[in-house]
C-alpha atoms as a PDB file:
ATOM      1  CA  UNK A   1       1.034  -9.128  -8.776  1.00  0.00           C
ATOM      2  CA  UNK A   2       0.782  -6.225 -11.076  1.00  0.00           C
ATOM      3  CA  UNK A   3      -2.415  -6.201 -13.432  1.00  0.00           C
ATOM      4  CA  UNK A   4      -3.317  -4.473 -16.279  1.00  0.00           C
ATOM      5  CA  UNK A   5      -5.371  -1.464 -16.054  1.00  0.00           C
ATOM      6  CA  UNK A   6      -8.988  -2.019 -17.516  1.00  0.00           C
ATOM      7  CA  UNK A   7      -9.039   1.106 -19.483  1.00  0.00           C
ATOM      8  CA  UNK A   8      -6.445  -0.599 -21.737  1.00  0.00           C
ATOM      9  CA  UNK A   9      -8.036  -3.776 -22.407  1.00  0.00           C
ATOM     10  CA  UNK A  10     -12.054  -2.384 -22.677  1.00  0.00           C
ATOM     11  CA  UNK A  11     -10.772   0.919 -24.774  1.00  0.00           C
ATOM     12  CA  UNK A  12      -7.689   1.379 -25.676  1.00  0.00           C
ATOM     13  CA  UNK A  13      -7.724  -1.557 -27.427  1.00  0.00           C
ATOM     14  CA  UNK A  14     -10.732  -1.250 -29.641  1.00  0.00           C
ATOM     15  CA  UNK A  15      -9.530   2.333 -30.526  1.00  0.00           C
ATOM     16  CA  UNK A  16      -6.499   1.227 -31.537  1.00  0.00           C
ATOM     17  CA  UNK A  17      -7.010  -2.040 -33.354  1.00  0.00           C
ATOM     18  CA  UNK A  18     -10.653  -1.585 -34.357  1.00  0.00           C
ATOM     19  CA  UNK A  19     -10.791   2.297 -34.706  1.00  0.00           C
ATOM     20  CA  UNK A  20      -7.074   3.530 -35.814  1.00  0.00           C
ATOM     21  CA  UNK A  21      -6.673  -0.091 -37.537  1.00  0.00           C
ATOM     22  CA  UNK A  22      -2.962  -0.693 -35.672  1.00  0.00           C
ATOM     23  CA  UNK A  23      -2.755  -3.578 -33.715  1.00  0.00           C
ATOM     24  CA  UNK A  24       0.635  -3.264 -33.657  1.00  0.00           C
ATOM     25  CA  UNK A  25       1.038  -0.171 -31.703  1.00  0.00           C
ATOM     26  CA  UNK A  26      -1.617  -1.977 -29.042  1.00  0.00           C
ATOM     27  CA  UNK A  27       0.919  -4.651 -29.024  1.00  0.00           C
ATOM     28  CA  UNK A  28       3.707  -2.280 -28.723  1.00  0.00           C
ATOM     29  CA  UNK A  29       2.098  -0.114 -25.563  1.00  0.00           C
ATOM     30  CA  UNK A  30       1.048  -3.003 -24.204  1.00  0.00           C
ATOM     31  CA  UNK A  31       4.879  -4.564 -24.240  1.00  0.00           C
ATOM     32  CA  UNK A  32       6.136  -1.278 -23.026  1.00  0.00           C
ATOM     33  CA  UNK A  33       3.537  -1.057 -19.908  1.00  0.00           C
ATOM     34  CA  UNK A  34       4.234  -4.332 -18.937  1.00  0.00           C
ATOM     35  CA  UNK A  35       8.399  -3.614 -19.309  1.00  0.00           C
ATOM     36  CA  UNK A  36       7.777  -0.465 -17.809  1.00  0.00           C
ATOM     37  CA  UNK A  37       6.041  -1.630 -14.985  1.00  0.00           C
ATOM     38  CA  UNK A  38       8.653  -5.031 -14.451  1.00  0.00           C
ATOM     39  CA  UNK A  39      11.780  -1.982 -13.956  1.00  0.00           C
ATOM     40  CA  UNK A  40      10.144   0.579 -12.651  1.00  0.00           C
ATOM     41  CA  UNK A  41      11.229   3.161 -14.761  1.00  0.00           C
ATOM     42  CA  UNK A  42      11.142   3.576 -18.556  1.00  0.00           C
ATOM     43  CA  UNK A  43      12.220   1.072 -21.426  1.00  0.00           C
ATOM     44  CA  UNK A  44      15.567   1.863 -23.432  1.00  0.00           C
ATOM     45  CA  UNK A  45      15.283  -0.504 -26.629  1.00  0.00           C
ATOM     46  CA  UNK A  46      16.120  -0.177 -30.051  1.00  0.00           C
ATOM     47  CA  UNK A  47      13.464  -0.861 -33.150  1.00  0.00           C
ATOM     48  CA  UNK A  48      14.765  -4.005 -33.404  1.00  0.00           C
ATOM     49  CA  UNK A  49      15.038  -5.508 -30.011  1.00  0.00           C
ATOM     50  CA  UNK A  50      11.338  -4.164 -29.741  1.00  0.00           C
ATOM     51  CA  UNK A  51      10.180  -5.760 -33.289  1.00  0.00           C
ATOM     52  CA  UNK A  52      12.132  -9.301 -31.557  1.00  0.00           C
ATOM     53  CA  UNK A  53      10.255  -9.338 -28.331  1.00  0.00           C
ATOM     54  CA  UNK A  54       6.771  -8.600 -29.540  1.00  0.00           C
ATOM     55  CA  UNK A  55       7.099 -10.598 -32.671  1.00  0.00           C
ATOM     56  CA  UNK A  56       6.401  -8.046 -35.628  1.00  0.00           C
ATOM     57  CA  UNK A  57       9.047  -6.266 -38.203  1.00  0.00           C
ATOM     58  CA  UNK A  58      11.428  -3.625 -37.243  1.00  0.00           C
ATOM     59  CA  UNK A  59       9.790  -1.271 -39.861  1.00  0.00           C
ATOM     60  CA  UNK A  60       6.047  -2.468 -37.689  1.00  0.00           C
ATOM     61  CA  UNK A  61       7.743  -1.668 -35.404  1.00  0.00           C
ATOM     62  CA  UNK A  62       9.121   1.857 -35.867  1.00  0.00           C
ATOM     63  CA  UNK A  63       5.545   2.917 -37.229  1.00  0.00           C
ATOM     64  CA  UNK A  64       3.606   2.089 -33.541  1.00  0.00           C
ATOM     65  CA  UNK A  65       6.016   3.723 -31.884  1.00  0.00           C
ATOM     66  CA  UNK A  66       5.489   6.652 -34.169  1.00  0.00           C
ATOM     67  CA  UNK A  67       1.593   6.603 -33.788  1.00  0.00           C
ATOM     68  CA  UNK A  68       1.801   5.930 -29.827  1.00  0.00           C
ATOM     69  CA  UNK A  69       3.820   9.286 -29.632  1.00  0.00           C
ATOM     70  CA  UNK A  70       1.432  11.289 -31.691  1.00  0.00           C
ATOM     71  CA  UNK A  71      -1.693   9.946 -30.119  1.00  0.00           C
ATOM     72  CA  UNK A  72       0.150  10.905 -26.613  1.00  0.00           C
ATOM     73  CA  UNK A  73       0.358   7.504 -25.544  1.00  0.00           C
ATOM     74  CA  UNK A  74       4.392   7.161 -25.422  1.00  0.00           C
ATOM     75  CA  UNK A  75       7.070   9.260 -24.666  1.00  0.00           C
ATOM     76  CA  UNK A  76      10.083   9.262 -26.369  1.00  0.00           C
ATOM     77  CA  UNK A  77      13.539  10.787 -26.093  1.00  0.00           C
ATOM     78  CA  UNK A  78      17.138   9.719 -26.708  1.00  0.00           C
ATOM     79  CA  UNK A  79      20.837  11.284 -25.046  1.00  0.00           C
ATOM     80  CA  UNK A  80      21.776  12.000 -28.597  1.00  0.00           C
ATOM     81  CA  UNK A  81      21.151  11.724 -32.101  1.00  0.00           C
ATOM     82  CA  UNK A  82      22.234   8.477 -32.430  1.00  0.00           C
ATOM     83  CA  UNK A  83      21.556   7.043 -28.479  1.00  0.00           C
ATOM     84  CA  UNK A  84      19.120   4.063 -28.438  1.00  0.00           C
ATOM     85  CA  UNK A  85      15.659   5.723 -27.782  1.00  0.00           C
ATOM     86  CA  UNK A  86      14.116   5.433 -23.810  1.00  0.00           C
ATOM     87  CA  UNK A  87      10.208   5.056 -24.121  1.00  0.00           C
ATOM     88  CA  UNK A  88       7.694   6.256 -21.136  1.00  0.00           C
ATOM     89  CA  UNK A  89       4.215   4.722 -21.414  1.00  0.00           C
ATOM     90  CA  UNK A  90       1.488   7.376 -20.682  1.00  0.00           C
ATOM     91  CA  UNK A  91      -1.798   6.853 -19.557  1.00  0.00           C
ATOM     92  CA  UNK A  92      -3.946   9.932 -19.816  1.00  0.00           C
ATOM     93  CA  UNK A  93      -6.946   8.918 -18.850  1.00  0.00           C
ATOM     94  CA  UNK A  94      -5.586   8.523 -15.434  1.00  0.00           C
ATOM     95  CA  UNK A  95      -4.079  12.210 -15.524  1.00  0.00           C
ATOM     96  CA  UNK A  96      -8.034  13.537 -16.924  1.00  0.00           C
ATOM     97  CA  UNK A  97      -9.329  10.950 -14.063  1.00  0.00           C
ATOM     98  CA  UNK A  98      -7.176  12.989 -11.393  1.00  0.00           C
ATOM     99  CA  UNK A  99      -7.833  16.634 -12.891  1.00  0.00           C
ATOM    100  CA  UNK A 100     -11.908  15.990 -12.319  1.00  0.00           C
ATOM    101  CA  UNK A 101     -11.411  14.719  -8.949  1.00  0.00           C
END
């Protein structure tokens, strides 16, 4: 059974909802890890499908994506202009874990 990794729950967390004040965009990563891990590959939704299946606004939404991408947390890239976006879920602590190794 897959399980979540510990530096999400005992950091990320409080940086993001106690420190950045967005619990949404926890919400949102945490979604998209979970969907991410369930494929196996990365998570083509639209704003509103997302906003539906975590249970926040479509504008709430839009904005944690947003942050996740500028804090480096999600990647995000579309076919075209108007495609429906494909988000990757980063973790890089595990890439800084692997580079002092």
């Amino acid at each position: 059974m897959p399980t979540i990794d510990t530096y999400v729950t005992d950091v990320l967390m409080r940086d993001l909802v106690g420190h950045d004040r967005r619990p949404v965009s926890f919400l949102v990563y945490l979604w998209l890890a979970a969907e991410q891990q369930r494929r196996g590959l990365a998570v083509q939704i639209s704003y509103s499908a997302l906003a539906e299946c975590i249970g926040v606004s479509k504008s709430a939404a839009q904005s944690a994506v947003h942050w996740l991408v500028r804090r480096r947390l999600l990647a995000a890239g579309k076919e075209n202009a108007t495609a429906t976006p494909r988000y990757t879920v980063l973790s890089p602590w595990k890439d800084l874990a692997r580079r002092r190794s």
